[in-house]
Protein backbone atom coordinates (compact mmCIF):
# COMPACT_ATOMS: atom_id res chain seq x y z
CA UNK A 1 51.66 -38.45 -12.70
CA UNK A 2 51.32 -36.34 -9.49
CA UNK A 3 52.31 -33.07 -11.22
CA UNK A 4 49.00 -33.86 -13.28
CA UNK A 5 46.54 -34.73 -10.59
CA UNK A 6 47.77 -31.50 -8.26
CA UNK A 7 47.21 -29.35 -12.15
CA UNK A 8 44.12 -31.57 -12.33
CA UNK A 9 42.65 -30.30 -8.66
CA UNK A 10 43.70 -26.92 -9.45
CA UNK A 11 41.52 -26.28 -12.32
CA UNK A 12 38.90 -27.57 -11.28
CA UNK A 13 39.19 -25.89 -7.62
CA UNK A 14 39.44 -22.64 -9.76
CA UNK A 15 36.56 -23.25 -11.78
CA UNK A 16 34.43 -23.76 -9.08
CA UNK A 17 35.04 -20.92 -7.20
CA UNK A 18 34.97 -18.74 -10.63
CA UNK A 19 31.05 -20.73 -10.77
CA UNK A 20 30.68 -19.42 -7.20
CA UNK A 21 31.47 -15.59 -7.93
CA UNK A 22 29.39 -15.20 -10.74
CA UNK A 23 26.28 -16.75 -9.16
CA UNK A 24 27.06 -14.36 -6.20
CA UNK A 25 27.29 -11.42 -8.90
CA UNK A 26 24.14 -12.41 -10.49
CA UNK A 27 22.15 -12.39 -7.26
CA UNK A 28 22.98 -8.80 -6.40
CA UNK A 29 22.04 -7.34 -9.76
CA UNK A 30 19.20 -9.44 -10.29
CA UNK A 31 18.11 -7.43 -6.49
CA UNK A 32 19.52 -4.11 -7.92
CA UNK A 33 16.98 -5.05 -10.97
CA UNK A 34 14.04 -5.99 -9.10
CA UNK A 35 14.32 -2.51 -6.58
CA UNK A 36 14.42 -0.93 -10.18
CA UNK A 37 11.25 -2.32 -10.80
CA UNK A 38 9.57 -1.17 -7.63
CA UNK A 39 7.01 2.06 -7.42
CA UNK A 40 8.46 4.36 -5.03
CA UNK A 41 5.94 6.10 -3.34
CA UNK A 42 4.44 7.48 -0.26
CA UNK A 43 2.26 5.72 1.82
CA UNK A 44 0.39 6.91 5.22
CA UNK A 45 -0.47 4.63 8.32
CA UNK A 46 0.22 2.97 11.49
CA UNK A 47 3.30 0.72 12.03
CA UNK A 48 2.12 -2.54 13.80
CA UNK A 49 3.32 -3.32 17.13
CA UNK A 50 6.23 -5.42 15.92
CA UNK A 51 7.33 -3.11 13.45
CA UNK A 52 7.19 -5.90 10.84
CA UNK A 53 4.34 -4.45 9.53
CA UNK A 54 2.31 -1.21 7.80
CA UNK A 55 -1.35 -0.66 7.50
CA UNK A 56 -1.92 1.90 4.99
CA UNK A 57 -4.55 4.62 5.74
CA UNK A 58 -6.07 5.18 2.57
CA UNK A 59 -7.13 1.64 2.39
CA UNK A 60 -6.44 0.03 5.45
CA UNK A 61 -4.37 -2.76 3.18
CA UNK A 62 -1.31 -4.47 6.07
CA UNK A 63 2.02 -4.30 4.09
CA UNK A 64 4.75 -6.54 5.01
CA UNK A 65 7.86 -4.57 5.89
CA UNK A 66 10.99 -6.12 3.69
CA UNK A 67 13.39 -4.12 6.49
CA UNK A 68 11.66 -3.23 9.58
CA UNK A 69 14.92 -2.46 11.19
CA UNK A 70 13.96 1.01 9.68
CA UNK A 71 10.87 1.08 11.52
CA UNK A 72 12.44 0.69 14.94
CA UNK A 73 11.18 3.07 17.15
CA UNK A 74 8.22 3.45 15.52
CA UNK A 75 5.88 0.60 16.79
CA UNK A 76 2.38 1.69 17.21
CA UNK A 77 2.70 5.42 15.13
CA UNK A 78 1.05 7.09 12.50
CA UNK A 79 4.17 7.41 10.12
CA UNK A 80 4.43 8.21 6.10
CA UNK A 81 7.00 6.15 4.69
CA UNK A 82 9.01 6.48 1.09
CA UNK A 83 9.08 2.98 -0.07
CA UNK A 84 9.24 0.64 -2.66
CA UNK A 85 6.19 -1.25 -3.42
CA UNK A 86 6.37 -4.63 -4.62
CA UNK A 87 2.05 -5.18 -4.77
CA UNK A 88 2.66 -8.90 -6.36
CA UNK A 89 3.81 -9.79 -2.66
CA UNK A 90 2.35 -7.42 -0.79
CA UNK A 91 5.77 -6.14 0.84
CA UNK A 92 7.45 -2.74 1.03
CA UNK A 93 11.25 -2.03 1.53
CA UNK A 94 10.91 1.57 3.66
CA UNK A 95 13.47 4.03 2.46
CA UNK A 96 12.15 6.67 4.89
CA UNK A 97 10.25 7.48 7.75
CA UNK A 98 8.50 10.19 8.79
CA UNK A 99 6.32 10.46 11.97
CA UNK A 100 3.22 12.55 11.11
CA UNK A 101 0.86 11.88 14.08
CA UNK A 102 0.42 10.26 17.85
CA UNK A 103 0.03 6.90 18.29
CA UNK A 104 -3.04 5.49 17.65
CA UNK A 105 -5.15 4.03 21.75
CA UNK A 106 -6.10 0.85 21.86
CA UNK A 107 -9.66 0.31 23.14
């Protein structure tokens, strides 16, 4: 009887943690999918003062910044990025960074 229950815990320990690494998995390339999806393209304008943000010159639309660890450094400038858009949410995830101009003075 206990050589059952330990065989009994054991499967089901193992099928839960198989459950686990394919939900992991699926994550991942469901992100690899979705980055797939997303316009890369260029995009002028000034990076906000917290970095967590990009307003676009051409028409002065504020784009979320997905990683604006890439953007450090660069609070306040007049940058073109490389990025993919994802317009439904109105984010970008910056691939690169380019600075193209002085920082814009605050009146």
């Amino acid at each position: 009887m206990r050589k059952l229950l330990v065989m009994s815990f054991a499967i089901v320990a193992l099928a839960g943690v198989n459950a686990w690494t394919q939900d992991a998995g699926s994550s991942q390339t469901d992100q690899k999918m979705s980055s797939a999806k997303a316009k890369l393209i260029s995009i002028s304008g000034t990076v906000s003062d917290d970095g967590k943000s990009l307003t676009a010159d051409k028409d002065q639309k504020s784009w979320t910044v997905q990683n604006p660890e890439t953007l450090k450094d660069h609070e306040g400038h007049h940058v073109r990025v490389r990025a993919h858009v994802y317009a439904d949410k109105g984010e970008i995830h910056v691939m690169s960074v380019k600075m193209i101009g002085a920082a814009k003075k605050k009146e």
